[in-house]
Protein backbone atom coordinates (compact mmCIF):
# COMPACT_ATOMS: atom_id res chain seq x y z
CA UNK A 1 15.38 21.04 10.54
CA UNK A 2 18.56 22.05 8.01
CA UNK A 3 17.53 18.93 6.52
CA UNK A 4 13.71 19.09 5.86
CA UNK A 5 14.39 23.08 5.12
CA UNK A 6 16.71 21.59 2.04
CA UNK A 7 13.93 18.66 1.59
CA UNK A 8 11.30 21.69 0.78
CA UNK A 9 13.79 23.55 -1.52
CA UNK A 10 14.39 20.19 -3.33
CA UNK A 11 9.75 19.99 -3.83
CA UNK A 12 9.70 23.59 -4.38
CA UNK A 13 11.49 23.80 -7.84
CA UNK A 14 8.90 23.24 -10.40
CA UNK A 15 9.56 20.36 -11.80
CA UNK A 16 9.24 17.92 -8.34
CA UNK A 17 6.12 20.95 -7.45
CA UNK A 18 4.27 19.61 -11.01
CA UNK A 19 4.70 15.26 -10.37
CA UNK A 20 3.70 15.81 -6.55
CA UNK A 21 0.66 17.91 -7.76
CA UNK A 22 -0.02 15.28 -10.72
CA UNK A 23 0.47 12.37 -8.07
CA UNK A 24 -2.78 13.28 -5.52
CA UNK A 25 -4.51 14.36 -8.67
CA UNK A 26 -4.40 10.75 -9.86
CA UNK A 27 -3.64 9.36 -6.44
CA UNK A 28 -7.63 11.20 -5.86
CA UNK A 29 -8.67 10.12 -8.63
CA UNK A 30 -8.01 6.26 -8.56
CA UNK A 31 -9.19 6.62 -4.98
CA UNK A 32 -12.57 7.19 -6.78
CA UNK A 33 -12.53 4.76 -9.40
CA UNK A 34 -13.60 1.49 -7.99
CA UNK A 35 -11.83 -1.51 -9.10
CA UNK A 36 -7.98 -0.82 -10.29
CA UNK A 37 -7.05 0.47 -6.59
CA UNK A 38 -3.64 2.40 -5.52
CA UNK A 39 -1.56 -0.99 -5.94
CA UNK A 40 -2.58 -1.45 -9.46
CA UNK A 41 -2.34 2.24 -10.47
CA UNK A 42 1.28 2.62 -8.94
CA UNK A 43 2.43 -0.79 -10.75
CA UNK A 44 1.08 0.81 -14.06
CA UNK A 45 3.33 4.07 -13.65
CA UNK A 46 6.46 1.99 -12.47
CA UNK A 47 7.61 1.88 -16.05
CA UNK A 48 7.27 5.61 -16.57
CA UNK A 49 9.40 6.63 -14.27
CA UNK A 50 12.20 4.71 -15.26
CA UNK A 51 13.91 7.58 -16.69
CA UNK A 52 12.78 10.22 -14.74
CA UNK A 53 14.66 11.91 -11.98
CA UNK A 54 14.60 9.60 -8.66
CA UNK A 55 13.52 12.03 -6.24
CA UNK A 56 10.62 13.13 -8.53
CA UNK A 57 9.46 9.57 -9.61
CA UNK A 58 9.01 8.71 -5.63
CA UNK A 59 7.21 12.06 -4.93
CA UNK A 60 4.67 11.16 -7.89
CA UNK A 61 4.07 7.47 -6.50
CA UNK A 62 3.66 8.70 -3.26
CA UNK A 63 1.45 10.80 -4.50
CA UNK A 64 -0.65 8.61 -5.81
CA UNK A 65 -0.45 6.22 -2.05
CA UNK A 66 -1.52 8.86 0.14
CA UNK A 67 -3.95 10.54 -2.49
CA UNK A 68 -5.58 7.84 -3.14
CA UNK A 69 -7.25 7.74 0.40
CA UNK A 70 -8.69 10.91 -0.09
CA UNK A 71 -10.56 9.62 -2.84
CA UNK A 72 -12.10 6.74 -1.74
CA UNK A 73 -14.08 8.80 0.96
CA UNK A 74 -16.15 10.62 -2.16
CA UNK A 75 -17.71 7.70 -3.85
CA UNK A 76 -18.06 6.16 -0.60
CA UNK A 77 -20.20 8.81 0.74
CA UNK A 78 -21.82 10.34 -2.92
CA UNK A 79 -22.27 7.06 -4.59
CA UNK A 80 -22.00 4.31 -1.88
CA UNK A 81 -19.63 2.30 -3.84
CA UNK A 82 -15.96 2.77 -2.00
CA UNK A 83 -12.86 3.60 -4.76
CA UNK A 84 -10.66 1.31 -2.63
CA UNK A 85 -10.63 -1.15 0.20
CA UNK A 86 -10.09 1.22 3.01
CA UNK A 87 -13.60 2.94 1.88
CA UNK A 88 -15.49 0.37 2.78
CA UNK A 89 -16.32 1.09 6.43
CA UNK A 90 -17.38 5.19 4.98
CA UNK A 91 -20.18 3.87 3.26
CA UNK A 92 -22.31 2.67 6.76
CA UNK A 93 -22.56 6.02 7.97
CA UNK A 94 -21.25 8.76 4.82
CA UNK A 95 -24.24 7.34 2.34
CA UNK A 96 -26.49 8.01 5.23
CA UNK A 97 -25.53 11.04 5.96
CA UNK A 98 -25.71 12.02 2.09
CA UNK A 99 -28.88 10.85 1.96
CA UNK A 100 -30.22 12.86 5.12
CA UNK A 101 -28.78 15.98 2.89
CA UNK A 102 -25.49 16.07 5.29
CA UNK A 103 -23.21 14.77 2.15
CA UNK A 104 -21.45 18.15 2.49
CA UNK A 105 -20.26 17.83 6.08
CA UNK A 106 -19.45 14.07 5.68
CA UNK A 107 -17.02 14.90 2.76
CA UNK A 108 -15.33 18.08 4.86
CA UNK A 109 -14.44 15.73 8.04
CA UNK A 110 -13.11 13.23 5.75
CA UNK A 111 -11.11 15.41 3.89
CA UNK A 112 -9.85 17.71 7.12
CA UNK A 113 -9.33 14.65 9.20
CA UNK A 114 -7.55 13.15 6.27
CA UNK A 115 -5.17 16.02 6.62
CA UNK A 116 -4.75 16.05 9.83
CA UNK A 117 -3.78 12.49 9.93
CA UNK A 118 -1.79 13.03 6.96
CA UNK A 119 0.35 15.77 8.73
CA UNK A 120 0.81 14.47 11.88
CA UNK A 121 2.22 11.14 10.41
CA UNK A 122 4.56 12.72 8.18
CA UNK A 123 5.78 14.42 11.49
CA UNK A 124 6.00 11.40 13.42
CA UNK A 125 7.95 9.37 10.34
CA UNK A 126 10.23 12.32 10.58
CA UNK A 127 10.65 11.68 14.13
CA UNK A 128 10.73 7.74 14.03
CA UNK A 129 12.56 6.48 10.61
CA UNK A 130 15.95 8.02 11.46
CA UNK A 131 15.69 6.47 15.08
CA UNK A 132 14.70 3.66 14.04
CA UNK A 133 17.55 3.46 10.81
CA UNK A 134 20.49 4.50 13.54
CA UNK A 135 19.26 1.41 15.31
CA UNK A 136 19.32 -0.64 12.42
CA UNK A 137 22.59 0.15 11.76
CA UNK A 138 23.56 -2.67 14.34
CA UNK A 139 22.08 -5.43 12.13
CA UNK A 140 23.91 -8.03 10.51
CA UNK A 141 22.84 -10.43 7.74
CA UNK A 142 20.77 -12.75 10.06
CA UNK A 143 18.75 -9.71 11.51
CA UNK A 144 18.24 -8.96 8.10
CA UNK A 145 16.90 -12.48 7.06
CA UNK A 146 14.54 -12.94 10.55
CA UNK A 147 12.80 -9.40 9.29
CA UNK A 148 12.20 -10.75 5.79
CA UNK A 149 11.16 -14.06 6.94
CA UNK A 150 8.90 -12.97 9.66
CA UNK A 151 7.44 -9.51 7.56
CA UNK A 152 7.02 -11.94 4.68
CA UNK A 153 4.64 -14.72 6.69
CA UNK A 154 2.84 -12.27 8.60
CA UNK A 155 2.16 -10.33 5.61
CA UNK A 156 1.24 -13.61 3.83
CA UNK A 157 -1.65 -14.61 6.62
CA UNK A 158 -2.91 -11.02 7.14
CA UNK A 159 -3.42 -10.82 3.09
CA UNK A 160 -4.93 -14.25 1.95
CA UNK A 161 -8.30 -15.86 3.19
CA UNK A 162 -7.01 -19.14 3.13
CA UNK A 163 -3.21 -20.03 5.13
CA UNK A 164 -2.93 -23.11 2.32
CA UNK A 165 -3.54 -20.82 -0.69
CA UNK A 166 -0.99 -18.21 0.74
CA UNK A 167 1.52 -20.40 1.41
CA UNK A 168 1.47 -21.04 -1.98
CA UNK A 169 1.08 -17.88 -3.15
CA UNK A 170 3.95 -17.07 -1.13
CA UNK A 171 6.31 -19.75 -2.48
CA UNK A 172 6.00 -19.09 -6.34
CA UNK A 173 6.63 -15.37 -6.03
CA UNK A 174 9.86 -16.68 -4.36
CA UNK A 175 10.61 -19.02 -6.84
CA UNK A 176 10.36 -16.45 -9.28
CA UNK A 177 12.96 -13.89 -8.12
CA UNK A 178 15.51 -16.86 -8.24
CA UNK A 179 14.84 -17.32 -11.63
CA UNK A 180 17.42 -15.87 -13.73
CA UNK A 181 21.65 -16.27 -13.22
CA UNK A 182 23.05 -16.85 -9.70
CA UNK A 183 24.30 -13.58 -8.36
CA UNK A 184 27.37 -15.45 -6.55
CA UNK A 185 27.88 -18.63 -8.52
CA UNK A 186 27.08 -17.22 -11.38
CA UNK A 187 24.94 -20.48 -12.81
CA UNK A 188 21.70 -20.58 -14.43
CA UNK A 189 18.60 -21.09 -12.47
CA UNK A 190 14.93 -21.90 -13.87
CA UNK A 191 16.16 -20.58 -17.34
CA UNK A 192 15.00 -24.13 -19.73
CA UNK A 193 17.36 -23.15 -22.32
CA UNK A 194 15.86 -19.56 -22.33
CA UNK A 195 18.35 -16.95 -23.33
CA UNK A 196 15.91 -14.08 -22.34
CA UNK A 197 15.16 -15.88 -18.82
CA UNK A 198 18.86 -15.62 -18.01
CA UNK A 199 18.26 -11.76 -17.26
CA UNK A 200 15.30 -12.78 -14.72
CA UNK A 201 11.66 -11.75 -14.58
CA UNK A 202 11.25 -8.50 -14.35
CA UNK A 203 9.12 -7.14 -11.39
CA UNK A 204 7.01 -4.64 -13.49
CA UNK A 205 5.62 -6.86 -16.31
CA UNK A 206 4.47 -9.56 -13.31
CA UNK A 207 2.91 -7.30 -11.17
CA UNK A 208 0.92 -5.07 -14.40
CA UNK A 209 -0.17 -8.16 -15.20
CA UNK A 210 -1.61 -9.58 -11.81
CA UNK A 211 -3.28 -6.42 -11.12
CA UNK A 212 -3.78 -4.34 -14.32
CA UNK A 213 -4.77 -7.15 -17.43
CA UNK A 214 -6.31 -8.86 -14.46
CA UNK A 215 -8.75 -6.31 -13.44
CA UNK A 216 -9.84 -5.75 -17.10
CA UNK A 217 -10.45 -9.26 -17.40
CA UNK A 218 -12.52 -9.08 -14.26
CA UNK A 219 -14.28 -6.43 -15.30
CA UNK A 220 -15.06 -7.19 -18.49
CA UNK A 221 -17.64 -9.63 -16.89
CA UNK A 222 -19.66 -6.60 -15.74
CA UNK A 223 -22.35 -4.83 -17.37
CA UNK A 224 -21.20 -1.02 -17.33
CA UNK A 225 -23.69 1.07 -15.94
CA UNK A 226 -23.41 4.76 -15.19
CA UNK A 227 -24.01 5.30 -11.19
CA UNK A 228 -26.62 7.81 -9.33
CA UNK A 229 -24.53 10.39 -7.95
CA UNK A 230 -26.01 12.47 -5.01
CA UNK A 231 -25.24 16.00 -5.50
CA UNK A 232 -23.81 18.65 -2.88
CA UNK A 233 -23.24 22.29 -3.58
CA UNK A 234 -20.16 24.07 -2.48
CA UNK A 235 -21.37 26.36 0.03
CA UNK A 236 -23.27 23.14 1.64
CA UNK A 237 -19.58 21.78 2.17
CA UNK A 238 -19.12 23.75 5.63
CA UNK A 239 -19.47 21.48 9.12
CA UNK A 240 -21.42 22.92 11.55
CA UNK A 241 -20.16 23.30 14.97
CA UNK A 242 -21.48 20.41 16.71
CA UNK A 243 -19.77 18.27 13.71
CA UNK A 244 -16.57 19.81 14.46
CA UNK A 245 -16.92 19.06 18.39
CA UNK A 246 -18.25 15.24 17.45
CA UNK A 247 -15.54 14.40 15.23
CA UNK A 248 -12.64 16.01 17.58
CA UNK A 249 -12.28 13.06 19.18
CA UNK A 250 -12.12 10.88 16.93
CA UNK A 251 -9.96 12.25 14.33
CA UNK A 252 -7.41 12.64 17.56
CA UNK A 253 -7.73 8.98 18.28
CA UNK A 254 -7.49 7.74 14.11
CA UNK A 255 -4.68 9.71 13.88
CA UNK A 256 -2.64 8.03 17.12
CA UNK A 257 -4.32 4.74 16.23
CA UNK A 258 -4.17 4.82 12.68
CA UNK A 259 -0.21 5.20 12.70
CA UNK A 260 0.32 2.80 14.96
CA UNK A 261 -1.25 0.29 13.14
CA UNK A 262 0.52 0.75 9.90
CA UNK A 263 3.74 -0.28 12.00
CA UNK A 264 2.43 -3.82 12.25
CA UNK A 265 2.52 -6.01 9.26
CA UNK A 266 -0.53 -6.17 7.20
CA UNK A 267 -2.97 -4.64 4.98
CA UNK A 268 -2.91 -1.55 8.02
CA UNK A 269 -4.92 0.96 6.08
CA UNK A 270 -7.82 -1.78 5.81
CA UNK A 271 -7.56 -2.91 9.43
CA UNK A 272 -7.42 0.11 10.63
CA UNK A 273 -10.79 1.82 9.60
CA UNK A 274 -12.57 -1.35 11.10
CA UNK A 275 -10.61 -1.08 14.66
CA UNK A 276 -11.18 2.68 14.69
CA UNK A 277 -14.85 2.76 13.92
CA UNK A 278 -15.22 -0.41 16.52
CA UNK A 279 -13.61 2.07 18.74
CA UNK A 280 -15.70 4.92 18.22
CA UNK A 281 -19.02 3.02 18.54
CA UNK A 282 -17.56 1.53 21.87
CA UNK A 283 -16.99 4.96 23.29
CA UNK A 284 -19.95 6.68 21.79
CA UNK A 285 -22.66 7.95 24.42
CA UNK A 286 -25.14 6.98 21.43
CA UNK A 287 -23.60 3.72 19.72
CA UNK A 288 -27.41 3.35 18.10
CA UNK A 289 -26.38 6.17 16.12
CA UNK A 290 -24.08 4.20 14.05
CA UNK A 291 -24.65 2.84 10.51
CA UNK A 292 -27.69 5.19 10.52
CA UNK A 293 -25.34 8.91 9.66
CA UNK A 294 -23.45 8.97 12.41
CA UNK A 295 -20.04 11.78 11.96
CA UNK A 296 -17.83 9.75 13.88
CA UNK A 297 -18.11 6.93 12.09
CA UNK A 298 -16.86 8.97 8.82
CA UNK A 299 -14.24 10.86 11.20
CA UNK A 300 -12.54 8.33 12.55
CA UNK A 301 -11.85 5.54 9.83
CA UNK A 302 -11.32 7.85 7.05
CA UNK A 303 -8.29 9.47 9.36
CA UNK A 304 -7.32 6.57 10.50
CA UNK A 305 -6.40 5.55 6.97
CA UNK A 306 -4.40 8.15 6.04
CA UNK A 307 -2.65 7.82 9.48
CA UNK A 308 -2.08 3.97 8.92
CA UNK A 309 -0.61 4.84 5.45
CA UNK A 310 1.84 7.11 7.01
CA UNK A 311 2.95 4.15 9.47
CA UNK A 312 3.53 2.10 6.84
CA UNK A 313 6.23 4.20 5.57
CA UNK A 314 8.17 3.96 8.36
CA UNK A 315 9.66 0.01 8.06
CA UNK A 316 10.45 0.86 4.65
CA UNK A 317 11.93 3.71 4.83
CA UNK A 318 14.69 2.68 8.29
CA UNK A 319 14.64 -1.41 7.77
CA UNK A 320 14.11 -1.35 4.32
CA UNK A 321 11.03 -3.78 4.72
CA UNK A 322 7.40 -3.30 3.20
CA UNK A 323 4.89 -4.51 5.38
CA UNK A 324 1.87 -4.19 3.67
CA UNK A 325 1.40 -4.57 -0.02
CA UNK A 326 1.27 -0.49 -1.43
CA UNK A 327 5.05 -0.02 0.22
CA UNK A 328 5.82 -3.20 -1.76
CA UNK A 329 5.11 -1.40 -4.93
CA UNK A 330 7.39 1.50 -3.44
CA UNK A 331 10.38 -0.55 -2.57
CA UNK A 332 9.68 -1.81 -6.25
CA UNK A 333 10.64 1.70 -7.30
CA UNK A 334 13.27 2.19 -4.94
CA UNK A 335 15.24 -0.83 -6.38
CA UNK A 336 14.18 0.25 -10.19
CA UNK A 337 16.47 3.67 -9.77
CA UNK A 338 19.42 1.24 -7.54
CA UNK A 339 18.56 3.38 -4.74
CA UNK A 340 18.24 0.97 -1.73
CA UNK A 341 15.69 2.19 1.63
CA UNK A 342 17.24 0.65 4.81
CA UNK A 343 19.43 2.42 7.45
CA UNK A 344 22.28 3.84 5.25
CA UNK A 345 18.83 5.41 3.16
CA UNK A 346 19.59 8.68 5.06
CA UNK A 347 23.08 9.37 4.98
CA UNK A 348 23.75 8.10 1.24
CA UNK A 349 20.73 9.79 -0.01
CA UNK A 350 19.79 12.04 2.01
CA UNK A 351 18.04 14.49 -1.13
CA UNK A 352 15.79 11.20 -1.69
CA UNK A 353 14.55 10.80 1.85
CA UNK A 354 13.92 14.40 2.88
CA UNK A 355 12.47 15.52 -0.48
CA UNK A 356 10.00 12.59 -0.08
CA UNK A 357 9.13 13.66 3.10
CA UNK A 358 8.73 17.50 2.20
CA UNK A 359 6.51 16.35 -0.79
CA UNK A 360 3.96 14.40 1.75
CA UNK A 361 3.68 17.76 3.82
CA UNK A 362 3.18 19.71 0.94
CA UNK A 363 1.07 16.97 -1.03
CA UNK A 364 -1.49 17.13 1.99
CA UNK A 365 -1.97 20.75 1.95
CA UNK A 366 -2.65 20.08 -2.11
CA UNK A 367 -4.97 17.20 -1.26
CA UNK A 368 -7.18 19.39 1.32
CA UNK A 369 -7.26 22.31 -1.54
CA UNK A 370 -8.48 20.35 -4.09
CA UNK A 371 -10.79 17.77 -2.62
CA UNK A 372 -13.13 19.77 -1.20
CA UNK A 373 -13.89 21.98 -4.20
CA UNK A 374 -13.78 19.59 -7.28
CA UNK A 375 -15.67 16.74 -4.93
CA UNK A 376 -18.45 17.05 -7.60
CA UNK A 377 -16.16 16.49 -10.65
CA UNK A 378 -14.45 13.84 -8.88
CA UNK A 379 -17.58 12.03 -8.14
CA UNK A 380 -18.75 11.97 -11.39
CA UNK A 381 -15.68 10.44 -12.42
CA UNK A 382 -17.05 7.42 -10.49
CA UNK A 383 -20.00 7.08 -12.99
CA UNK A 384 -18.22 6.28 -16.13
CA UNK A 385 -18.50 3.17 -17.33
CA UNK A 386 -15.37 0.92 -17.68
CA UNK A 387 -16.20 -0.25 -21.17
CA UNK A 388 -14.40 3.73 -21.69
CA UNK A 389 -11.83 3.03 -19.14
CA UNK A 390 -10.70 -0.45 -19.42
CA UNK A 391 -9.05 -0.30 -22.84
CA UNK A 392 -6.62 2.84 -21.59
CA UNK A 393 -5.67 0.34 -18.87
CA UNK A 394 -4.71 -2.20 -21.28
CA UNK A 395 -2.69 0.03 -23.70
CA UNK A 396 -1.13 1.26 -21.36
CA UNK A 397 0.03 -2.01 -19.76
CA UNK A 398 1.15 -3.11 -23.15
CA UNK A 399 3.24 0.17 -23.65
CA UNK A 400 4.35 -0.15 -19.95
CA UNK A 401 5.81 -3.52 -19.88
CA UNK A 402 7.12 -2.93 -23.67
CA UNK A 403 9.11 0.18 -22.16
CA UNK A 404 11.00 -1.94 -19.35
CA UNK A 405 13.83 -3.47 -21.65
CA UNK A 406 12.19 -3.28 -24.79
CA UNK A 407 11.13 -6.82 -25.11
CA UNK A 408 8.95 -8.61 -26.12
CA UNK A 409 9.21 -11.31 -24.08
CA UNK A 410 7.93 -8.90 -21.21
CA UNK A 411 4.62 -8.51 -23.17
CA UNK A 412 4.26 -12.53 -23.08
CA UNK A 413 5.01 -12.27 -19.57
CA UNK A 414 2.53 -9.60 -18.91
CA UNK A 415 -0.21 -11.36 -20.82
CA UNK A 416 0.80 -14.76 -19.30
CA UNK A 417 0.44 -13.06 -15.47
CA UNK A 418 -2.71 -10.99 -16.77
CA UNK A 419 -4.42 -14.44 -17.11
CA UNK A 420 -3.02 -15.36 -14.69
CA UNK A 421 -4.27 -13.16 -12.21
CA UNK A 422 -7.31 -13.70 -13.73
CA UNK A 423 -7.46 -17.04 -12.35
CA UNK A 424 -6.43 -16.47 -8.98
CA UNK A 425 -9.34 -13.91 -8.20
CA UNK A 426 -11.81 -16.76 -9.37
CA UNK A 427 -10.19 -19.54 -7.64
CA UNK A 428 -10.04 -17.67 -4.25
CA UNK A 429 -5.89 -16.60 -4.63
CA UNK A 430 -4.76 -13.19 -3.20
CA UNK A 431 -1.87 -12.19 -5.61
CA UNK A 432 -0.41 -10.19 -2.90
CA UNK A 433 2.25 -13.05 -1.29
CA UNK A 434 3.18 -13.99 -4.94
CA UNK A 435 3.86 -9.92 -5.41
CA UNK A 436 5.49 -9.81 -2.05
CA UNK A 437 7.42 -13.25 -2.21
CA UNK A 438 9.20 -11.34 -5.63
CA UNK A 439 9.86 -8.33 -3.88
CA UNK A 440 11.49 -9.50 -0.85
CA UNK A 441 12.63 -13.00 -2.41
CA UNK A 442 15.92 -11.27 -3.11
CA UNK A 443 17.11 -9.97 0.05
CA UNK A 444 15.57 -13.47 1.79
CA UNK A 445 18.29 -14.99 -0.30
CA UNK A 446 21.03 -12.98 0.06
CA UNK A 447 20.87 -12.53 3.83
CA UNK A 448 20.37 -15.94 4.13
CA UNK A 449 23.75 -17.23 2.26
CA UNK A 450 25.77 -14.19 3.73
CA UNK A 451 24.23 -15.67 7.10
CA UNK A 452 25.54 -19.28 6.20
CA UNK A 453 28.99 -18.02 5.04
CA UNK A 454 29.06 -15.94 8.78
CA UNK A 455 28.07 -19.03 10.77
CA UNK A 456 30.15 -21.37 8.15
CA UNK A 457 27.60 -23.39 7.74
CA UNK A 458 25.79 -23.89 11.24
CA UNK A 459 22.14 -23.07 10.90
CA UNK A 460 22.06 -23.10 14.49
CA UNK A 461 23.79 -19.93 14.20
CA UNK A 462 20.60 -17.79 14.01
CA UNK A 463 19.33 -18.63 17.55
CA UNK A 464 22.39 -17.87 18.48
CA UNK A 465 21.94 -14.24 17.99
CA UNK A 466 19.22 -12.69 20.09
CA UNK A 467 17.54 -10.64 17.70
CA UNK A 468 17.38 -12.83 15.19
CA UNK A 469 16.79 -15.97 17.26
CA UNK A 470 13.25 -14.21 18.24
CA UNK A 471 11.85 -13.38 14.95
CA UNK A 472 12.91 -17.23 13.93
CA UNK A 473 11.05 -18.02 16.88
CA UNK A 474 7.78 -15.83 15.79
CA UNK A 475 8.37 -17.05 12.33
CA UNK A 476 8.07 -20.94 12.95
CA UNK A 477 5.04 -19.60 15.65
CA UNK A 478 2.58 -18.41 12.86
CA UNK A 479 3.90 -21.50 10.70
CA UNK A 480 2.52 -24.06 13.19
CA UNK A 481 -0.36 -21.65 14.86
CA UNK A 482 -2.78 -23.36 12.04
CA UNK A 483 -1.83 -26.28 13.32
CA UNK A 484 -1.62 -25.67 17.35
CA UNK A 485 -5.57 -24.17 16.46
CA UNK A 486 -6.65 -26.86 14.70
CA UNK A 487 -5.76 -29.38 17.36
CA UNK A 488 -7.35 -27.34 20.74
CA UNK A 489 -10.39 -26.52 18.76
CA UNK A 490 -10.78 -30.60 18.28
CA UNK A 491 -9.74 -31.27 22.03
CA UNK A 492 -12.31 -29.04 23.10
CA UNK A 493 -15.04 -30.48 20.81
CA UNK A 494 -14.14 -34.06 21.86
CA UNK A 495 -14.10 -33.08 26.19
């Protein structure tokens, strides 16, 4: 308690009070905007914290993560277009609802089972991450390299359509974390003669481009139309108390599930608003209700989401692993101030940790105040057309990857990855492995020589160990599953 007393003195002073207010502003307000999603927003603000404080350039990413579920519910429910992937599953029943004249109620559970979620997993990574880090404490180097290995393949099948294309994926965005000079040998690697490729590719430039240039490029084939936004008054915001009693339930069971979920490795805050709302049709007395304006099928995916997100945290925060794709971008801002999440996270930094939890309890309460009243302004942010809001996206990759080491070889790479990522989206290629693959290419590595050096040279050396001989285990499991499916699926056909 000392500790998260000092965490809220840390928010409290103005300065960190202003960037966590700023993040769920923005984090809200990219949750409304359909197409540049939380990933792509966070990877365009990596470059401007770069010189600000640590503590304060987490609490205004995290911000922005958490935030931006919030507003993904509005346009999902107002508009029927969601801001971001986890709004998908909202727009069955909350554009029913809106359309029956209940848009006001829809938005209120959203936004109070939101919070509730919200809360109770910041409680519960309070609870779990320094557990879960003390335990950690006991791994060695090959631990370390079975939790990268196995987080990175899971990720890489849960994220891509296609196990081929992934793979792939996968395998570059290794490759290009090696690139660069040998941290222990100290010889070039991938370089061709290139003086500025000797310092490495630089995270932020790579993943602007695959997400930011790439999504104007995308969009640019769109015609920009303004969208119909349905209208609710403020004093129509306030459930009635049958809503309250039907949504109970399943904001209780989002919340539970929700977090859960985001402990597993994937895209959790996606997979969870389809599991809950299968959930809450299954136990529904009146499962006809559903995808006709039924409350519990806004309740419970929309709190599940903010629970899952909460989950999430938790790996990164104690192991020091992302397992889905937005804590990716996090540990990507972790490394950019040299501060390093794992199990010593806590007791080296313990002003980092704490403050970033106070910010998410206090963030929450900010998100509840200001989604409900300014749902009207924030839904008519959804209707403006990106021919207005594309070209501030690509200044401000430009100025972005510019500001990293003030290079211009970082604006070719930008550029090179915008088109890049261009191409992938059209050609059926989820950047996410290739964005993972750089993130946690780097500690695959080194755990994996340290490993080497402890077994002196015996790669037999990770079964040996019983941690790490299971996740090897898992690991060459989902590398062969493909394979073990394909061939019962043909003896079956042939008997």
């Amino acid at each position: 308690m000392e500790d998260l007393i000092q965490g809220f003195i840390t928010v409290f002073t103005g300065q960190n009070l202003a960037w966590c207010f700023l993040g769920v502003v923005m984090g809200t307000l990219v949750g409304v905007l359909p197409g540049l999603g939380p990933v792509g927003a966070m990877s365009l603000l990596l470059p401007v914290t770069f010189n600000m404080d640590t503590t304060s350039a987490l609490i205004l990413l995290a911000g922005i993560y958490y935030g931006s579920m919030y507003g993904g519910s509005t346009t999902s429910i107002l508009v029927n277009v969601p801001g971001e992937a986890a709004s998908v599953i909202t727009c069955l029943d909350g554009n029913k609802m809106a359309k029956q004249g209940k848009a006001g109620p829809a938005l209120s559970i959203a936004a109070i089972g939101s919070f509730v979620a919200g809360t109770v997993g910041v409680v519960l990574i309070m609870l779990m991450a320094p557990a879960l880090a003390r335990a950690a404490l006991k791994f060695g180097p090959p631990e370390y390299f079975g939790i990268a290995l196995l987080g990175l393949l899971l990720l890489t099948r849960l994220t891509g359509k296609q196990a081929i294309k992934s793979y792939i994926m996968m395998f570059c965005g290794i490759a290009l974390a090696t690139v660069g000079m040998d941290p222990i040998g100290g010889t070039e690697r991938f370089t061709f003669g290139s003086q500025a490729l000797i310092q490495g590719l630089d995270f932020i430039p790579v993943i602007m481009g695959l997400y930011g240039i790439a999504e104007v490029l995308s969009s640019a084939e769109d015609v920009f139309k303004p969208l119909e936004v349905l209208k609710v008054k403020f004093r129509e915001l306030l459930p009635s108390k049958q809503d309250f009693r039907d949504s109970a339930g399943p904001v209780a069971r989002g919340t539970l599930l929700g977090f859960l979920i985001g402990l597993i490795p994937g895209p959790a805050n996606i997979i969870s608003t389809f599991v809950s709302y299968g959930v809450e049709k299954k136990l529904s007395k009146h499962p006809e209700k559903f995808g006709k304006g039924a409350i519990e099928g806004v309740a419970g995916p929309e709190t599940a989401n903010n629970a899952a997100s909460c989950g999430a945290l938790v790996p990164l925060l104690s192991l020091g692993v992302p397992f889905s794709p937005l804590p990716a971008v996090l540990l990507g801002a972790f490394m950019l101030h040299n501060v390093i999440p794992g199990p010593t996270l806590i007791q080296e930094h313990p002003e980092i940790f704490w403050g970033l939890i106070a910010s998410m309890y206090v963030g929450n309460a900010m998100l509840l105040v200001l989604n409900l009243p300014l749902v009207g302004l924030f839904a008519r942010v959804a209707s403006i057309p990106g021919k207005y809001l594309m070209p501030l996206v690509i200044v401000f990759c430009f100025i972005g990857a510019f500001s990293v080491r003030n290079s211009l070889f970082d604006i070719w790479v930008l550029v090179i990855f915008g088109f890049l990522g261009y191409f992938f989206r059209n050609h059926g290629y989820d950047p996410t492995p290739l964005a993972l693959g750089m993130v946690l290419g780097p500690m695959l590595e080194d755990s994996f020589r340290q490993s080497l050096v402890l077994f002196r040279g015996d790669m037999l050396g990770f079964l040996s160990r019983p941690l790490s001989g299971v996740m090897m285990g898992l690991a060459a499991l989902i590398l062969v599953w493909p394979l073990i499916r394909s061939a019962v699926q043909c003896f079956f056909i042939k008997k």
